[in-house]
C-alpha atoms as a PDB file:
ATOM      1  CA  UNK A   1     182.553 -11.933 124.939  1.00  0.00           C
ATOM      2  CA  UNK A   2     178.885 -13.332 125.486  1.00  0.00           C
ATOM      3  CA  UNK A   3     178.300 -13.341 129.084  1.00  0.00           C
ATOM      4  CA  UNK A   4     176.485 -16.721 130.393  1.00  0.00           C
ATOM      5  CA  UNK A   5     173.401 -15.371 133.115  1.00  0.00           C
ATOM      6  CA  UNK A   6     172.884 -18.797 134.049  1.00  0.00           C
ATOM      7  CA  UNK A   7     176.827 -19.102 135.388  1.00  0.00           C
ATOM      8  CA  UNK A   8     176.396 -16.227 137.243  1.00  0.00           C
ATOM      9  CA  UNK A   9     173.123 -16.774 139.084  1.00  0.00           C
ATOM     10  CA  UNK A  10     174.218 -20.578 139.930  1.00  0.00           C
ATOM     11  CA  UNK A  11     177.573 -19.748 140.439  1.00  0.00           C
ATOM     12  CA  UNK A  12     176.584 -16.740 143.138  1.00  0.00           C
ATOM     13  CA  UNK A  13     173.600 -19.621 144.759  1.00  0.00           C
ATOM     14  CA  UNK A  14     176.753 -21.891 145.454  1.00  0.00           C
ATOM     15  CA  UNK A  15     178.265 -19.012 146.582  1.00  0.00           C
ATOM     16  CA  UNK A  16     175.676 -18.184 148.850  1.00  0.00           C
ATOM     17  CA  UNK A  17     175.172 -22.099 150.012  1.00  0.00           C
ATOM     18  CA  UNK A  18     172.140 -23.653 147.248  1.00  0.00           C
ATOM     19  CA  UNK A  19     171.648 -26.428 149.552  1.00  0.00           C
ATOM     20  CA  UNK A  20     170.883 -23.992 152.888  1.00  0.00           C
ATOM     21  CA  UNK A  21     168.848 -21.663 149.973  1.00  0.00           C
ATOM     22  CA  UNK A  22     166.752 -24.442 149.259  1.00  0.00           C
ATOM     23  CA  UNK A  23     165.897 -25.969 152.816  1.00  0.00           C
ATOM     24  CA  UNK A  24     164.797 -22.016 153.685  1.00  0.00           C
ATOM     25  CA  UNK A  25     162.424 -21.690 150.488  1.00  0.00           C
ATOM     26  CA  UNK A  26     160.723 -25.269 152.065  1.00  0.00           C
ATOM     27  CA  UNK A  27     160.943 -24.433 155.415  1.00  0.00           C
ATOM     28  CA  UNK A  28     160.690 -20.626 155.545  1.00  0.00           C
ATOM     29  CA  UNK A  29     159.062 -18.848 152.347  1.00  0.00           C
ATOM     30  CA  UNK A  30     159.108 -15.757 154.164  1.00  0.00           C
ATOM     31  CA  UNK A  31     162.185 -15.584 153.368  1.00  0.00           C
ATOM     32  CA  UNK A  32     162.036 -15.711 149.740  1.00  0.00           C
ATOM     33  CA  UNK A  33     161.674 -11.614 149.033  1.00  0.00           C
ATOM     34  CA  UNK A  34     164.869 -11.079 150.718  1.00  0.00           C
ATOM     35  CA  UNK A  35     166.715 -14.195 149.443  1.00  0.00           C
ATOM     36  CA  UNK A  36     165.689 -13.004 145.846  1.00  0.00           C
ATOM     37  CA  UNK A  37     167.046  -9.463 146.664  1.00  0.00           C
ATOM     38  CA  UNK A  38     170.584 -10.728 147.706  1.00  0.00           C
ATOM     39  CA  UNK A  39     170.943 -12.706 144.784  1.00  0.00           C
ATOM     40  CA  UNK A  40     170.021  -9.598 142.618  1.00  0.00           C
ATOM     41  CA  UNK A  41     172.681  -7.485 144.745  1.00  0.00           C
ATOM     42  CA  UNK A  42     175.135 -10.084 143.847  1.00  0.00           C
ATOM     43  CA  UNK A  43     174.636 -10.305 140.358  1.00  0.00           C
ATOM     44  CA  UNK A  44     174.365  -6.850 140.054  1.00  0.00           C
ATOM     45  CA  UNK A  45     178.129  -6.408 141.129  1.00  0.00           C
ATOM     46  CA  UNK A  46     179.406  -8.819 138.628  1.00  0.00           C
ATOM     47  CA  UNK A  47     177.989  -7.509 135.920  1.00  0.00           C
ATOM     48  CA  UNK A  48     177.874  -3.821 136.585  1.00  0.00           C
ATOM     49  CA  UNK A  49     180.394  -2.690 134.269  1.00  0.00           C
ATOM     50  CA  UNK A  50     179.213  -3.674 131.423  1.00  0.00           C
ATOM     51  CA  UNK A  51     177.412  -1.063 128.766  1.00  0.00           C
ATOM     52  CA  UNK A  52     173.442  -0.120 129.760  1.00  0.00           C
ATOM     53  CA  UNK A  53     172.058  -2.274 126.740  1.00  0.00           C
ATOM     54  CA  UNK A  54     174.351  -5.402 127.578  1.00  0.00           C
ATOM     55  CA  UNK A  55     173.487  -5.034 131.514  1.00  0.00           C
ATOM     56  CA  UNK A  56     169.660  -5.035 130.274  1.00  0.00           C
ATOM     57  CA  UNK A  57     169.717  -7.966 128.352  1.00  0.00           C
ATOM     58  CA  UNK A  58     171.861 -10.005 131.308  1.00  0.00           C
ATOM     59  CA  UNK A  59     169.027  -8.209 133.941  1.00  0.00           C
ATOM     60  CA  UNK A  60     166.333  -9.853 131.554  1.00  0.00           C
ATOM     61  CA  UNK A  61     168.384 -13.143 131.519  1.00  0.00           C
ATOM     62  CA  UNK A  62     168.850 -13.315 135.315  1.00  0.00           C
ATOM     63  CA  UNK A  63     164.675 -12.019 135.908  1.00  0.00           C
ATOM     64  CA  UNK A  64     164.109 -15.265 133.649  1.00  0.00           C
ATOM     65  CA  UNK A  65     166.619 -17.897 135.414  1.00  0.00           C
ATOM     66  CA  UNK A  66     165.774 -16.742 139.288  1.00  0.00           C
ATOM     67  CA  UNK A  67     161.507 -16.949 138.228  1.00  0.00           C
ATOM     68  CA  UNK A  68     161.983 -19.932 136.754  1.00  0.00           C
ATOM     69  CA  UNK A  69     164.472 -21.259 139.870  1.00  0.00           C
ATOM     70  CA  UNK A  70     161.934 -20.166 142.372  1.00  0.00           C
ATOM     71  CA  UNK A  71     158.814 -21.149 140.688  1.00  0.00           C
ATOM     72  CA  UNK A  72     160.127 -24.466 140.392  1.00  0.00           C
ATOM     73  CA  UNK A  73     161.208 -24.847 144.257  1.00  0.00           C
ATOM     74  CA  UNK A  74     158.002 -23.481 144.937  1.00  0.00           C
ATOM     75  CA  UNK A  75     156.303 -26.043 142.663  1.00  0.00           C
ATOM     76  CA  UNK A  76     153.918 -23.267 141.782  1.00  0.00           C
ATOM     77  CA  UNK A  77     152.246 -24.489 138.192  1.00  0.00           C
ATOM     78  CA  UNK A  78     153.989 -22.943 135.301  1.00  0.00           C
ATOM     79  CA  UNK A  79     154.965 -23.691 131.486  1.00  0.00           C
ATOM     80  CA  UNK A  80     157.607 -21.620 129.709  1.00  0.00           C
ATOM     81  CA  UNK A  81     158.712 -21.189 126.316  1.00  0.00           C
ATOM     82  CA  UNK A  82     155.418 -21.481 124.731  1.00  0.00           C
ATOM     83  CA  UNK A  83     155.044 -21.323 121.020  1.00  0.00           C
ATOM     84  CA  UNK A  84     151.960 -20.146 119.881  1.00  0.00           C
ATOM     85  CA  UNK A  85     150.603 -20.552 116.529  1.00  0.00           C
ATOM     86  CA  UNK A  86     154.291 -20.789 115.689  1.00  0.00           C
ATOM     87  CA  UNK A  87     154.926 -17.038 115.429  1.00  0.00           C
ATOM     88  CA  UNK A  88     154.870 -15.998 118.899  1.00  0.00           C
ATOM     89  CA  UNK A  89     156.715 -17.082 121.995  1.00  0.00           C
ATOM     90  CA  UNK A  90     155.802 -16.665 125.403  1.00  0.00           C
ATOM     91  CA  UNK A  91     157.973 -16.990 128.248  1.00  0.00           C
ATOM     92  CA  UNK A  92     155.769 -18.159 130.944  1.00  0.00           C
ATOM     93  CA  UNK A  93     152.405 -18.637 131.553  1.00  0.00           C
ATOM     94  CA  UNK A  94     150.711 -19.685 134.952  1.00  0.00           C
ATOM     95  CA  UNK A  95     149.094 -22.241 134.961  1.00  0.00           C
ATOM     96  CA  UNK A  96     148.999 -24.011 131.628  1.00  0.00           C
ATOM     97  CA  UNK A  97     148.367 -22.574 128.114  1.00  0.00           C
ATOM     98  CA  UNK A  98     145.134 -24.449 128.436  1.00  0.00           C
ATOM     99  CA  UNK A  99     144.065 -22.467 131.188  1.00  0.00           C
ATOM    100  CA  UNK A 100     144.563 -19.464 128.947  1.00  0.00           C
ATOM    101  CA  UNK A 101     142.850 -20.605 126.115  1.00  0.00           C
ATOM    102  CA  UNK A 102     139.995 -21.733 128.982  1.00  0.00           C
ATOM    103  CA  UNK A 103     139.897 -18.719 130.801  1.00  0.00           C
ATOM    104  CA  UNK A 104     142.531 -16.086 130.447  1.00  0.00           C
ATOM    105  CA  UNK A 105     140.745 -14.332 133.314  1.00  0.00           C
ATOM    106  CA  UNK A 106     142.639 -17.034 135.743  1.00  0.00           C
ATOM    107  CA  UNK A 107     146.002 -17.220 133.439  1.00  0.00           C
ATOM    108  CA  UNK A 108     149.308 -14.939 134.099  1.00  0.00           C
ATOM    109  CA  UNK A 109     151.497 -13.969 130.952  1.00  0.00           C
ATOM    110  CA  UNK A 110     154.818 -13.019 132.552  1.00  0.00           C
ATOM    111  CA  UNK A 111     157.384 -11.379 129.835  1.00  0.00           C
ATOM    112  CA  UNK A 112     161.030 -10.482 130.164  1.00  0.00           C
ATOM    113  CA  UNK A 113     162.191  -8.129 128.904  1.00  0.00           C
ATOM    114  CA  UNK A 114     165.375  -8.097 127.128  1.00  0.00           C
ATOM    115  CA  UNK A 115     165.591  -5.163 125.053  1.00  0.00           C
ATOM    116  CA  UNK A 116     165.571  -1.464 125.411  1.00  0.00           C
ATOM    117  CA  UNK A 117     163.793  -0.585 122.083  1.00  0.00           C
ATOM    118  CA  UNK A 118     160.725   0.563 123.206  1.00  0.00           C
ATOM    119  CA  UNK A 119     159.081  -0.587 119.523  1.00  0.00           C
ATOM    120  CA  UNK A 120     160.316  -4.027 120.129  1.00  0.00           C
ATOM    121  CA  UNK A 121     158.725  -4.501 123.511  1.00  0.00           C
ATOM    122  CA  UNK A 122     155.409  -2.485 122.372  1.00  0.00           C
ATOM    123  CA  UNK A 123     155.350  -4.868 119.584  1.00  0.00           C
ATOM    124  CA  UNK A 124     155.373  -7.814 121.628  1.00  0.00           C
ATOM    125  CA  UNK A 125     153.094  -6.916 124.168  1.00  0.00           C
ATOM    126  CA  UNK A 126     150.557  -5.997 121.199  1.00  0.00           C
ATOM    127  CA  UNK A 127     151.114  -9.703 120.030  1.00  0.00           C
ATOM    128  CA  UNK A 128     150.542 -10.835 123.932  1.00  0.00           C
ATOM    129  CA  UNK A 129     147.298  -9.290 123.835  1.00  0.00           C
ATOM    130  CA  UNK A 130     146.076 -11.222 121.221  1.00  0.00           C
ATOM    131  CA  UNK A 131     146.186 -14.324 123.989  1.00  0.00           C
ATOM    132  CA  UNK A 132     145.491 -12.386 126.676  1.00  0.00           C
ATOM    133  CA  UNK A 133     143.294  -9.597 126.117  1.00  0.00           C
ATOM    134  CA  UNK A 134     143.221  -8.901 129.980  1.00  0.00           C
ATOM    135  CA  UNK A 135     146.103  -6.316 130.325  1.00  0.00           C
ATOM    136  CA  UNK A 136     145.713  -7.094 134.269  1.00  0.00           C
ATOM    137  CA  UNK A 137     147.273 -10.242 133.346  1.00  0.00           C
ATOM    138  CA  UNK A 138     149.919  -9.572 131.842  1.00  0.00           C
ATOM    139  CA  UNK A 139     153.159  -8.958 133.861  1.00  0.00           C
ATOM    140  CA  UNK A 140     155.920  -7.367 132.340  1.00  0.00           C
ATOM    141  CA  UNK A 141     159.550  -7.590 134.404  1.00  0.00           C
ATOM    142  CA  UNK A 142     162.259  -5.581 133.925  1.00  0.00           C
ATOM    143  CA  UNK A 143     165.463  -5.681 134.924  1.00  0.00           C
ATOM    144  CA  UNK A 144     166.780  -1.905 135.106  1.00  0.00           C
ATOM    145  CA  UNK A 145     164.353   0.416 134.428  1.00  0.00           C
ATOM    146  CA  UNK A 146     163.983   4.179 135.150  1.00  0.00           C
ATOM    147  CA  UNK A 147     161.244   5.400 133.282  1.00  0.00           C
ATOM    148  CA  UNK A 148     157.867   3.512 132.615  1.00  0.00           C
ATOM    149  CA  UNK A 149     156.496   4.723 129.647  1.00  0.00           C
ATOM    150  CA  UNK A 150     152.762   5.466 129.529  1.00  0.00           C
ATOM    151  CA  UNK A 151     151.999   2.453 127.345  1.00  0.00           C
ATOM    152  CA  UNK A 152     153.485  -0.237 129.984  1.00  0.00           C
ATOM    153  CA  UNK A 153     151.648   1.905 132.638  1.00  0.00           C
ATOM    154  CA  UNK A 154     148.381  -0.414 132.110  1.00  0.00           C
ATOM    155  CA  UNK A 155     150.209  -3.780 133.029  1.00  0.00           C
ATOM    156  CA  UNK A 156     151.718  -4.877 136.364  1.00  0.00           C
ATOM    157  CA  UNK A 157     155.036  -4.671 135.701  1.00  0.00           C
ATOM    158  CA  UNK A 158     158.189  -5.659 138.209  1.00  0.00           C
ATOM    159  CA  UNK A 159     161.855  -4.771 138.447  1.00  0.00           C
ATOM    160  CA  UNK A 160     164.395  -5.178 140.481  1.00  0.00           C
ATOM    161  CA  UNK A 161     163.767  -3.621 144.257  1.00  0.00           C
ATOM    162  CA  UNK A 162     167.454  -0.920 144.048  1.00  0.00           C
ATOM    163  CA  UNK A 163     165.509   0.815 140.687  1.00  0.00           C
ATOM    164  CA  UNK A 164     162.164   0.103 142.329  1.00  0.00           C
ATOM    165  CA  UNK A 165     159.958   3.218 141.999  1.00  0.00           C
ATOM    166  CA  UNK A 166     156.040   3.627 141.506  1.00  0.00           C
ATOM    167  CA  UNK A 167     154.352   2.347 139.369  1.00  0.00           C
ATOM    168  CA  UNK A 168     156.450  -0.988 139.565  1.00  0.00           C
ATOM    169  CA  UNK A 169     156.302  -3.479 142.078  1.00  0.00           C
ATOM    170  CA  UNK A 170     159.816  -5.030 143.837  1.00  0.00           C
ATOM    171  CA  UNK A 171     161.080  -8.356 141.763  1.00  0.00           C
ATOM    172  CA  UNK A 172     161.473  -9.550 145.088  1.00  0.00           C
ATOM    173  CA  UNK A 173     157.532  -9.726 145.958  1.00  0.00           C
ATOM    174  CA  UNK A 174     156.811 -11.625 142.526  1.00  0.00           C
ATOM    175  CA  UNK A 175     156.706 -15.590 144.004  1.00  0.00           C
ATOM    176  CA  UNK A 176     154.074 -14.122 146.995  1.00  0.00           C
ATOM    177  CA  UNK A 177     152.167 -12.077 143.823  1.00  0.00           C
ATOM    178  CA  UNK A 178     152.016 -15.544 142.352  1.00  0.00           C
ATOM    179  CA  UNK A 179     150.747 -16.987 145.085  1.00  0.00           C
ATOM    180  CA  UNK A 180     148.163 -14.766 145.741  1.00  0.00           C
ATOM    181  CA  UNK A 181     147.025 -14.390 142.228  1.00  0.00           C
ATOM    182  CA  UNK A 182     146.917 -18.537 142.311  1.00  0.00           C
ATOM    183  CA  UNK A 183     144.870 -18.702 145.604  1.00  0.00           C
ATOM    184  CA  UNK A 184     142.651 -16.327 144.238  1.00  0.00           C
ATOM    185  CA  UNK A 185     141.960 -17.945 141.261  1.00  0.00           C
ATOM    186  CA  UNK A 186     141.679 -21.487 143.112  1.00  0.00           C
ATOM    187  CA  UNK A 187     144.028 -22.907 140.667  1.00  0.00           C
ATOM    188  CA  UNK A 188     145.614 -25.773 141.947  1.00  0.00           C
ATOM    189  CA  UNK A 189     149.371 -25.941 143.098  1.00  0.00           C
ATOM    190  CA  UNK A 190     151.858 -28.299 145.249  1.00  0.00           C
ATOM    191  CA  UNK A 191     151.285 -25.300 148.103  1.00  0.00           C
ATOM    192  CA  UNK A 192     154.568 -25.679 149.103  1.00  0.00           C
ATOM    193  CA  UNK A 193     154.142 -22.026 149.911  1.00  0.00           C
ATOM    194  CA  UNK A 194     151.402 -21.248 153.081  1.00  0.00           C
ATOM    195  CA  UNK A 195     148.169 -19.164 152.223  1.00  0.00           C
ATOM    196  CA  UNK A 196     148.827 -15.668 151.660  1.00  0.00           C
ATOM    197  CA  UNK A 197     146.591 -14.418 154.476  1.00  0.00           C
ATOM    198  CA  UNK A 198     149.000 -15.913 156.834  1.00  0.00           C
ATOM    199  CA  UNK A 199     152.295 -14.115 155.281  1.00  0.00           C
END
């Protein structure tokens, strides 16, 4: 039985009150980190007994619904589901492709990762690099992950905060590490969120 991520998350924000979610994420963004880590708890539960490989796809799922949900409330500047030269997908890149292609020193790659095969993922994050050569830049987010291999050790990668241990940073920090890394490029957004140096 396939299980449907996007039921779950929008089933748990209805749950949790969408509307009252949404007025915070306008009205209080501080708030977002810890909204985005009682979602996670939530989904967690539900799906918690399935096997390890099925629970990492849905984490990967879920990573890529609640970015995309909270980029989009945000109205931080995003495109996803790029195809690129027709052999290679990416999920997200902030700002534009455009921007990449301009200046992939001021672009984000964001994957999710779906998959425990380590080849898989080292295979496409070799393809990644061929449009963006900046490692820095490309952020890898995992759903839940133990072990960091060397290899992944060079990117910023995220997962969620209850597996959270160095070198990764908590899922729930990602919108404010989009922020920042948009303010300090100068790109330009709907700054629905406030300056970082006033978080």
């Amino acid at each position: 039985m396939k299980v449907d991520a996007r039921e779950i998350f929008y089933n748990i924000l209805i749950d949790m009150d969408k509307d009252k979610i949404e007025s915070t994420i306008i009205s209080k963004p501080s708030q977002i980190p810890s909204i985005i880590k009682e979602i996670y708890r939530r989904c967690i539960k539900v799906i918690d007994f399935h096997t390890d490989s099925v629970k990492f796809s849905i984490y990967g799922e879920l990573n890529e619904i609640l970015i995309h949900y909270f980029l989009s409330m945000a109205m931080i500047p995003s495109e996803r589901k790029i195809k690129y030269h027709n052999d290679l997908e990416i999920d997200l890149v902030i700002p534009t492709l455009k921007q990449l292609r301009i200046d992939s020193t001021r672009a984000l790659v964001i994957s999710f990762e779906k998959n425990l095969d380590s080849n898989i993922i080292n295979m496409h994050i070799n393809r990644l690099l061929k449009i963006q050569p900046n490692k820095n830049n490309i952020w890898l987010i995992f759903g839940n992950y133990y072990e960091l291999p060397d290899l992944y050790k060079e990117f910023t990668a995220f997962v969620h905060d209850d597996f959270m241990k160095e070198p990764f940073k908590p899922l729930s920090c990602i919108v404010d590490e989009i922020n920042a890394f948009i303010e300090k490029n100068k790109i330009r957004s709907f700054k629905i969120l406030p300056s970082t140096s006033k978080l």
